[in-house]
Protein backbone atom coordinates (compact mmCIF):
# COMPACT_ATOMS: atom_id res chain seq x y z
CA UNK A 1 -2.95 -9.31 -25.39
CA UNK A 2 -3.40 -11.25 -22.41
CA UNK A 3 -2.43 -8.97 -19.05
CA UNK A 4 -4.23 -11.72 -16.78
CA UNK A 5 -2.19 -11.73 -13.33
CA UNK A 6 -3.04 -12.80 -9.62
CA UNK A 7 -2.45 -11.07 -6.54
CA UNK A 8 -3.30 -11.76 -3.20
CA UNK A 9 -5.16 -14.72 -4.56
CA UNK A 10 -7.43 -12.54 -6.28
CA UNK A 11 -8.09 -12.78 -10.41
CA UNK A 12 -7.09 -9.61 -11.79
CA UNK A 13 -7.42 -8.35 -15.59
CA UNK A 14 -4.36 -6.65 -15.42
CA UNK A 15 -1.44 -5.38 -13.38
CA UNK A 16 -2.12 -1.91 -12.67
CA UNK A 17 -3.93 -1.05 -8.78
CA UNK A 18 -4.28 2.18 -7.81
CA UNK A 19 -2.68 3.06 -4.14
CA UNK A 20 -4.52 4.12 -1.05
CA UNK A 21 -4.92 7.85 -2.09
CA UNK A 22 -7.21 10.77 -2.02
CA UNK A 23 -8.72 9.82 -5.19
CA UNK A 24 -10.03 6.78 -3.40
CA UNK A 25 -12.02 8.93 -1.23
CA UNK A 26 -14.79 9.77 -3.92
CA UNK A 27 -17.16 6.84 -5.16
CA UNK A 28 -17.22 8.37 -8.40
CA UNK A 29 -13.60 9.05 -8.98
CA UNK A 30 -13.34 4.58 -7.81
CA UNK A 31 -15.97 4.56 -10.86
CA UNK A 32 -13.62 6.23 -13.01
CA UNK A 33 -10.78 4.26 -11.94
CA UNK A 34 -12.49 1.22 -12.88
CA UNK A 35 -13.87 2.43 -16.04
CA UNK A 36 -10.47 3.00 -16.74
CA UNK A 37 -9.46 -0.06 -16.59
CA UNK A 38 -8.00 -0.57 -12.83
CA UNK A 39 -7.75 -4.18 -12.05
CA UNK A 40 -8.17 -3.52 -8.06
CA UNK A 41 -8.18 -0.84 -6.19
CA UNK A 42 -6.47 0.06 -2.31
CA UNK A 43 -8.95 2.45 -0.90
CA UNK A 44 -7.54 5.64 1.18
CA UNK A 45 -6.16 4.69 4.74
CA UNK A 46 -8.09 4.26 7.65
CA UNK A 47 -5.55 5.77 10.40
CA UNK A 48 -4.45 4.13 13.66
CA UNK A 49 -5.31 7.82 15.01
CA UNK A 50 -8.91 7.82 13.95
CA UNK A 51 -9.60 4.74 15.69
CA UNK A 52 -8.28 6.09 18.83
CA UNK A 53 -10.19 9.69 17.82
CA UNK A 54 -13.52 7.34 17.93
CA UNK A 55 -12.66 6.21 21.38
CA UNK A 56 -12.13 9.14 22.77
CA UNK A 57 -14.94 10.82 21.45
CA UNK A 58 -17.26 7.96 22.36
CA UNK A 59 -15.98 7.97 25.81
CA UNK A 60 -16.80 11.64 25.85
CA UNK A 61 -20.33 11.20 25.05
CA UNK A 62 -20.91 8.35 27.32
CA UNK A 63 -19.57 10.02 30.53
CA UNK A 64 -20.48 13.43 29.24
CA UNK A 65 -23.34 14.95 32.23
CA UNK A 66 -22.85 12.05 34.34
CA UNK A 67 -22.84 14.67 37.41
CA UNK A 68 -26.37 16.17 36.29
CA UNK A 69 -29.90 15.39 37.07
CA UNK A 70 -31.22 11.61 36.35
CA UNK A 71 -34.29 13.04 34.40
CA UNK A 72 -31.69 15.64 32.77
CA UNK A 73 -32.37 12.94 29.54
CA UNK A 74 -30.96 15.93 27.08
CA UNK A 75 -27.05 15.03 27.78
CA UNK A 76 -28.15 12.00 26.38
CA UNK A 77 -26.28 12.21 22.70
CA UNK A 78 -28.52 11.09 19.79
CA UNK A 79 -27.03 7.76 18.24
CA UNK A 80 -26.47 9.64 15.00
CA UNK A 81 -23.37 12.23 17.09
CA UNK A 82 -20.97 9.58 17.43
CA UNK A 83 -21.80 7.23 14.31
CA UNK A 84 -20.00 9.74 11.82
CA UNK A 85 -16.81 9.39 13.48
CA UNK A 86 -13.94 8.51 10.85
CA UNK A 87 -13.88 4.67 11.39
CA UNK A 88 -17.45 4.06 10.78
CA UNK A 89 -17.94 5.87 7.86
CA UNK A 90 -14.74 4.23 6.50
CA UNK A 91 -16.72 0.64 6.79
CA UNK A 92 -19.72 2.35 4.86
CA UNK A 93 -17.52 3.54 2.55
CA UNK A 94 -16.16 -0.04 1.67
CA UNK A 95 -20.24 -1.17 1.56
CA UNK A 96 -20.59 1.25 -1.07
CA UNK A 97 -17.97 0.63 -2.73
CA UNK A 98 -18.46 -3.13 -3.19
CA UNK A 99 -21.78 -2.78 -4.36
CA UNK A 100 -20.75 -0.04 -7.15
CA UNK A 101 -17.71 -2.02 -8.32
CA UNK A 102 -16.95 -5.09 -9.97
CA UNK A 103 -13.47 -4.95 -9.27
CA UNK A 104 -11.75 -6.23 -5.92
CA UNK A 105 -11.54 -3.71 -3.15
CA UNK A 106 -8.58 -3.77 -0.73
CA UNK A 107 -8.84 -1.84 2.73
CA UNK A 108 -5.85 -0.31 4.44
CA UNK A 109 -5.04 -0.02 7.57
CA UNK A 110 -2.34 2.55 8.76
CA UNK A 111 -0.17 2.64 11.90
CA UNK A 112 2.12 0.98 14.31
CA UNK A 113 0.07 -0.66 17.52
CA UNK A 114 -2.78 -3.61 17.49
CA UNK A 115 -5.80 -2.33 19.51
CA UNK A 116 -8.37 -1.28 18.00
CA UNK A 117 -7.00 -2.32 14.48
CA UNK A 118 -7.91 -6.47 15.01
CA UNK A 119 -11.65 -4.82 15.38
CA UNK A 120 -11.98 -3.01 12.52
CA UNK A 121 -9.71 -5.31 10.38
CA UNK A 122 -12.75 -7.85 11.15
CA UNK A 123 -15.37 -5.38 10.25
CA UNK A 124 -13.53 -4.60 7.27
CA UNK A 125 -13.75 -7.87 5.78
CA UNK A 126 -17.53 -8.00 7.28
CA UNK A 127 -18.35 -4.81 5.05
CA UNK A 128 -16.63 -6.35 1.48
CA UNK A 129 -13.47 -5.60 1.40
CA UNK A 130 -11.59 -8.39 -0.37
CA UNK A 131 -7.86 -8.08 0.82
CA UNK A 132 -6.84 -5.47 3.24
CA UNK A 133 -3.28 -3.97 3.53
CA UNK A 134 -1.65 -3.23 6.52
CA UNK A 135 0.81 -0.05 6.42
CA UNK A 136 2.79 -0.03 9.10
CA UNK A 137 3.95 3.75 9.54
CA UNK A 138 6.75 3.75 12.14
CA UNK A 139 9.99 5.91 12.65
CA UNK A 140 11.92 4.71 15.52
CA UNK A 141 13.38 7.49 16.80
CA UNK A 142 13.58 6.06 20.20
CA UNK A 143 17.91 5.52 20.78
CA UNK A 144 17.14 2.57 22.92
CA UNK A 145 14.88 0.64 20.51
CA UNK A 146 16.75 -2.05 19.01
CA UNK A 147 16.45 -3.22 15.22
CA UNK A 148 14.89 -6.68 17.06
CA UNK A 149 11.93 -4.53 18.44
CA UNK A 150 11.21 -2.71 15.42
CA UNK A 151 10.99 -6.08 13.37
CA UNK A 152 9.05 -7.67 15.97
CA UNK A 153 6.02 -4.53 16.01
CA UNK A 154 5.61 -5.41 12.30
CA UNK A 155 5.36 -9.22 12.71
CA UNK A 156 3.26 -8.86 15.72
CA UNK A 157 0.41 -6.83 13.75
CA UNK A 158 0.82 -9.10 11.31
CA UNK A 159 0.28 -12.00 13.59
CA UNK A 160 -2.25 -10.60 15.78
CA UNK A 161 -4.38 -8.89 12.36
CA UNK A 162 -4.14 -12.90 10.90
CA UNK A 163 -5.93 -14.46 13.63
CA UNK A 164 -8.36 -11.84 13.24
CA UNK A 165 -9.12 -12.37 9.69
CA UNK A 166 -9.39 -15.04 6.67
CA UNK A 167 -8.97 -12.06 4.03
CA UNK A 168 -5.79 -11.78 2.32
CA UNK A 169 -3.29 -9.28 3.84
CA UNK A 170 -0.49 -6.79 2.18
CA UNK A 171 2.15 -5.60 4.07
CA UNK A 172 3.41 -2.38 2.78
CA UNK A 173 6.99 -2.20 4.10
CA UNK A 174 9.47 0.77 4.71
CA UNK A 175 13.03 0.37 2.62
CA UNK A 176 15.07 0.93 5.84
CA UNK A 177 15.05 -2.72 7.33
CA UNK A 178 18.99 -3.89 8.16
CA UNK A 179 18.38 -7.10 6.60
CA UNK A 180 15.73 -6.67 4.44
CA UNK A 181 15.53 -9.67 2.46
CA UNK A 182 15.19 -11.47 5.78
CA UNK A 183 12.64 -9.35 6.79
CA UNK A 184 10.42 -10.39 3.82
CA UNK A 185 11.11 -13.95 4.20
CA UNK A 186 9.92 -13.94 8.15
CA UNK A 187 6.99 -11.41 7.07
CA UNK A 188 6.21 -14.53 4.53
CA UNK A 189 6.29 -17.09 6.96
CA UNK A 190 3.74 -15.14 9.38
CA UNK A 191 1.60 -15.69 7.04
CA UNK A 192 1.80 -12.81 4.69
CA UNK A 193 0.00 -12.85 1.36
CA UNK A 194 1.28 -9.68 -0.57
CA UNK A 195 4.41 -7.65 0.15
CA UNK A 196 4.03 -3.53 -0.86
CA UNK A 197 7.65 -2.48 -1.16
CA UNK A 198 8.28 0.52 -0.48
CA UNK A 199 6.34 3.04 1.60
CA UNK A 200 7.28 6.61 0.83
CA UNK A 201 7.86 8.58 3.94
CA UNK A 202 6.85 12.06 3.93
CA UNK A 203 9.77 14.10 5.05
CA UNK A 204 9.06 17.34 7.18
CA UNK A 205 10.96 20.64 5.50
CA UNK A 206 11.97 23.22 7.98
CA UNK A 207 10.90 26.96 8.04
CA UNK A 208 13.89 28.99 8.51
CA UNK A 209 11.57 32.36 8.56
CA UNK A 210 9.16 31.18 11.23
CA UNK A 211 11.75 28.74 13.04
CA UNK A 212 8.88 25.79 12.28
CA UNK A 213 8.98 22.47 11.24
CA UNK A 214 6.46 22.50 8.40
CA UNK A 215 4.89 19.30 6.27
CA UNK A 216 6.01 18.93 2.87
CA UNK A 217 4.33 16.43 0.64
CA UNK A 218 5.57 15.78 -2.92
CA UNK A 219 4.58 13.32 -5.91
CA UNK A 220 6.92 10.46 -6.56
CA UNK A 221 8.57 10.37 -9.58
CA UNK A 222 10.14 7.41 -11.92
CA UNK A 223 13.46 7.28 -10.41
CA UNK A 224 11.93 6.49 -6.97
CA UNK A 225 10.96 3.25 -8.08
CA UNK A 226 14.61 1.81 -8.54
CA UNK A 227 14.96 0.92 -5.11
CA UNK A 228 11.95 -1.39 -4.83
CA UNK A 229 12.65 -2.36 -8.41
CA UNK A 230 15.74 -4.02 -7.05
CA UNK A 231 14.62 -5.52 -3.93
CA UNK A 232 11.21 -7.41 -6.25
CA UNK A 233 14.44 -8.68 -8.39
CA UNK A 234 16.18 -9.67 -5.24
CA UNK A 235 13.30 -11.55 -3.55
CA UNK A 236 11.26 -12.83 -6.77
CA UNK A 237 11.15 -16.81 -6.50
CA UNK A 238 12.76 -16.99 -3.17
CA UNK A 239 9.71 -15.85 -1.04
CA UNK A 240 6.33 -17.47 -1.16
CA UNK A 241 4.63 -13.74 -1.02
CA UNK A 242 3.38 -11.92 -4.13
CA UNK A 243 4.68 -8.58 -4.62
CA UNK A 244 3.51 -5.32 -6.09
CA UNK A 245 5.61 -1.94 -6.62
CA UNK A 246 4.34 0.97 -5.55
CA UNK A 247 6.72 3.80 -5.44
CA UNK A 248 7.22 5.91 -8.22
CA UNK A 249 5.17 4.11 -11.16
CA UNK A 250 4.33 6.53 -14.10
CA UNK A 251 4.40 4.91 -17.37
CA UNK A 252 3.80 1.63 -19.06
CA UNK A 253 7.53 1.10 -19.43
CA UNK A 254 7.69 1.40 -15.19
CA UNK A 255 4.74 -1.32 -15.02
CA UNK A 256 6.55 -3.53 -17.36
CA UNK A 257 9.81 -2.74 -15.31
CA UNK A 258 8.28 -3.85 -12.46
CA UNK A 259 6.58 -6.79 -14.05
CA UNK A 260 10.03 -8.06 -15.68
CA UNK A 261 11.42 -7.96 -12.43
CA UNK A 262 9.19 -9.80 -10.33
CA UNK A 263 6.25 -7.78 -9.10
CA UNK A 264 2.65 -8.87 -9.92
CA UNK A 265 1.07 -5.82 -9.97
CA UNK A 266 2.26 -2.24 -10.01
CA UNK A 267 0.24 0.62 -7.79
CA UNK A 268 0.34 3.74 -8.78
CA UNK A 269 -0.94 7.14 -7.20
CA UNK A 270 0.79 10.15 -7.79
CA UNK A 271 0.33 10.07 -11.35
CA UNK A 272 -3.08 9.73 -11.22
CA UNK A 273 -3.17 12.33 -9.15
CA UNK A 274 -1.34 14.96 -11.28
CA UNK A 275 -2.32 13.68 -14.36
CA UNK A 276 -5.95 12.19 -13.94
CA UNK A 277 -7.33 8.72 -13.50
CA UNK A 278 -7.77 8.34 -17.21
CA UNK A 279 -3.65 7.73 -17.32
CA UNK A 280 -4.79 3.81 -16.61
CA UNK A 281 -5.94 3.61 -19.99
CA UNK A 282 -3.49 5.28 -21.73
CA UNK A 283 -0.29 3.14 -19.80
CA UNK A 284 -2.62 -0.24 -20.61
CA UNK A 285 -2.11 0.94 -24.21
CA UNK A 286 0.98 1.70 -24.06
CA UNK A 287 1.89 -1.89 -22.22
CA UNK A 288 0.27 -3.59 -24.82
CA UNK A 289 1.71 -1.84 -27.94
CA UNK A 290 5.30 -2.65 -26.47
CA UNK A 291 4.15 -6.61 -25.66
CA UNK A 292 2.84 -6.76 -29.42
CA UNK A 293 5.92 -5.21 -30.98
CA UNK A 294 8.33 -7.35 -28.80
CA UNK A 295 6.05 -10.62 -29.74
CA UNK A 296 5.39 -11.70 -26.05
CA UNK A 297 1.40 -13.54 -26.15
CA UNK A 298 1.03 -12.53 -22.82
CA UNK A 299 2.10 -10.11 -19.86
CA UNK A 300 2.97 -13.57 -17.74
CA UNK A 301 5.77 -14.22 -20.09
CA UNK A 302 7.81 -10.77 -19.26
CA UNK A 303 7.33 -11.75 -15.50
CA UNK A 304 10.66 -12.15 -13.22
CA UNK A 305 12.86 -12.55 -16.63
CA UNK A 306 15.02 -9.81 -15.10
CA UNK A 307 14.91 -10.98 -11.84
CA UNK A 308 17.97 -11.70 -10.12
CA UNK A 309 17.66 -15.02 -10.57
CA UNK A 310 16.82 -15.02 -14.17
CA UNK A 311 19.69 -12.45 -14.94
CA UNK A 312 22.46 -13.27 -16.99
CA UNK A 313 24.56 -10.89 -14.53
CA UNK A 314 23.11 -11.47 -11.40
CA UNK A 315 25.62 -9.35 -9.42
CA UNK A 316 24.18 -6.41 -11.07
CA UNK A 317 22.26 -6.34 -8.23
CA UNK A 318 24.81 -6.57 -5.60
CA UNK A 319 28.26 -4.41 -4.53
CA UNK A 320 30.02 -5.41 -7.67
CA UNK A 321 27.90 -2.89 -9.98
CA UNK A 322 28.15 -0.34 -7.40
CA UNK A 323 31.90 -0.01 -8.32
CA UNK A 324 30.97 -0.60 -12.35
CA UNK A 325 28.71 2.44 -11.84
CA UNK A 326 30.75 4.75 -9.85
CA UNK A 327 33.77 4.06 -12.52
CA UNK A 328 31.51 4.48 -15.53
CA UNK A 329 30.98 8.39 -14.72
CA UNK A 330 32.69 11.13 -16.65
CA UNK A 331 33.21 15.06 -16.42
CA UNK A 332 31.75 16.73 -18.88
C-alpha cells in the first residue's frame, strides 16, 4: 500500500508525525519513533521563556563582580556556566538528532513576541532542522486588545520568522479565531507552508481546599479531534497551505479521518504517550488493512474526498446540521 504524502515540501513515507512532546526529549525514544515507522518528527518546544531565561542569566554572568578587584579574575564564569542554558542545548539537541535519524526533523518554537525567536529560528535551521513550527501560545486576556491585534501578533511572527529563514514553517493555530477561515487564508498568504490546527490549551483547575489555582494537564482523546476535523474539511482546496491534525489522533480510523478530510499528515502525542511509541506501527497496520479491504491503491486516493468541497452534503459542515443534530436526539 502506498501511504507516500508531502508536507511542508518534505517527502514523507507516510502520514503519521509525532507532536512536539516529552517523548521527543530522549534521542532514543526519536529512535524508537522512527523505528516505528514515524514519517517526521516535531521535536519538544523550545519556549519563548527560555530564551529570555538565557538572557538574563547571561547578563548575570557578564556584569556579575563588576564592582570587585581588576585582578579578582575568579568572577570570571567559565564558558561552560552559561552554555547549558535551555536554548543552546536545544540546538545540540537538533545536531544530534539529525545525525541519528533519517527522517525529517521539525523544530518548534513556542510563544507570542519576536526577539530572540528570529535568532534561534536561524540557528535552528543552521543545526538541521528541516521545517520548524511556530506555536504561537497566546490568551488575550487584555479587555482592550482588539481581535485586529491578536491576528496581527500571529502574522507578524510569521512575517518577521520568514525573513529570517528559507526552512519551511508550520503554524500551529488556536481554534478561537472570529473568522477563522480568513485567518488561514491571510496566514497562507504571509507565506505560510503548513497550518497545525488546533493547539490544545491547557486549562488551569482550581483548588477549592487550598484557595489555589493549580495546573491540570490531561491527554486528548478522539472526540477532540472533530473540531479541527471540520475546519481541514472547510479549508482543504481553498488555501494554498498544507495541513496536518493534531488534536486528539488515536487510531488508524482518526488518521484516515483526517486524511479523507483534507489533512496531509496527522500528529499525534498523547497516545504515544499513554500507550507507547510502538502504537505507530500498530495504527500503520491498521490504515493499511482498512485501504486494502476498501480497494483504494494508495493513501492519496482517500485524501479531501470528504472535504467540504468533495461532499455530497456540503452544509453538513455549516448551521444547517447543527439543527439536523440537535433534532435527531432522543430521551431514553
Amino acid at each position: 500500500m502506498d501511504l507516500t504524502t508531502t508536507y511542508l515540501g518534505l517527502e514523507l513515507s507516510n502520514p503519521i508525525v509525532p507532536s512536539a512532546s516529552p517523548l521527543s526529549r530522549d534521542l532514543s525514544t526519536l529512535r524508537q519513533m522512527e523505528d516505528a515507522g514515524a514519517a517526521a518528527v516535531i521535536l519538544y518546544s523550545l519556549f519563548e521563556e527560555e530564551i529570555n531565561q538565557e538572557s538574563h542569566t547571561l547578563d548575570r554572568y557578564l556584569t556579575e563582580g563588576v564592582e570587585s578587584y581588576a585582578e579578582a579574575l575568579s568572577y570570571f564564569p567559565e564558558a561552560l556556566s552559561y552554555e547549558a542554558v535551555g536554548p543552546d542545548m536545544y540546538l545540540n539537541h537538533i545536531r544530534r538528532a539529525k545525525e541519528s535519524l533519517g527522517i525529517p526533523i521539525i523544530a518548534s518554537l513556542n510563544g507570542v513576541s519576536t526577539g530572540g525567536w528570529i535568532r534561534y529560528a536561524k540557528e535552528m535551521e543552521e543545526a538541521g532542522a528541516d521545517a520548524l513550527e511556530l506555536n504561537v501560545y497566546y490568551i488575550p486576556t487584555s479587555l482592550d486588545m482588539t481581535s485586529e491585534l491578536v491576528e496581527n501578533l500571529y502574522l507578524n511572527v510569521l512575517r518577521d520568522v520568514k525573513t529570517a529563514v528559507s526552512i519551511p514553517i508550520q503554524m500551529k493555530l488556536s481554534p478561537y479565531f472570529s473568522a477563522m477561515g480568513n485567518m488561514a487564508r491571510r496566514l497562507t498568504d504571509e507565506g505560510a507552508d503548513g497550518l497545525a490546527l488546533f493547539n490544545r490549551f491547557y486549562q488551569p483547575d482550581l483548588d477549592l481546599e487550598e484557595l489555589e489555582v493549580v495546573p491540570n494537564l490531561l491527554l486528548s482523546s478522539a472526540d477532540e479531534m472533530r473540531l479541527p476535523l471540520r475546519w481541514i474539511a472547510i479549508l482543504y482546496g481553498r488555501i494554498a497551505a498544507d495541513m496536518a491534525l493534531t488534536t486528539g489522533v488515536h487510531s488508524a480510523q482518526d488518521v484516515l479521518k483526517a486524511v479523507a478530510a483534507g489533512a496531509t499528515v496527522a500528529n499525534m502525542a498523547s497516545e504515544l504517550l499513554r500507550n507507547g511509541v510502538g502504537r505507530i506501527s500498530e495504527v500503520l497496520d491498521d490504515m493499511v488493512f482498512w485501504l486494502e479491504e476498501k480497494e483504494y491503491e494508495s493513501l492519496a486516493q482517500l485524501r479531501g474526498s470528504l472535504s467540504q468541497i468533495n461532499c455530497g452534503a456540503p452544509a453538513a459542515f455549516e448551521r444547517a446540521n447543527y439543527v439536523r443534530v440537535i433534532r435527531s436526539f432522543e430521551f431514553v
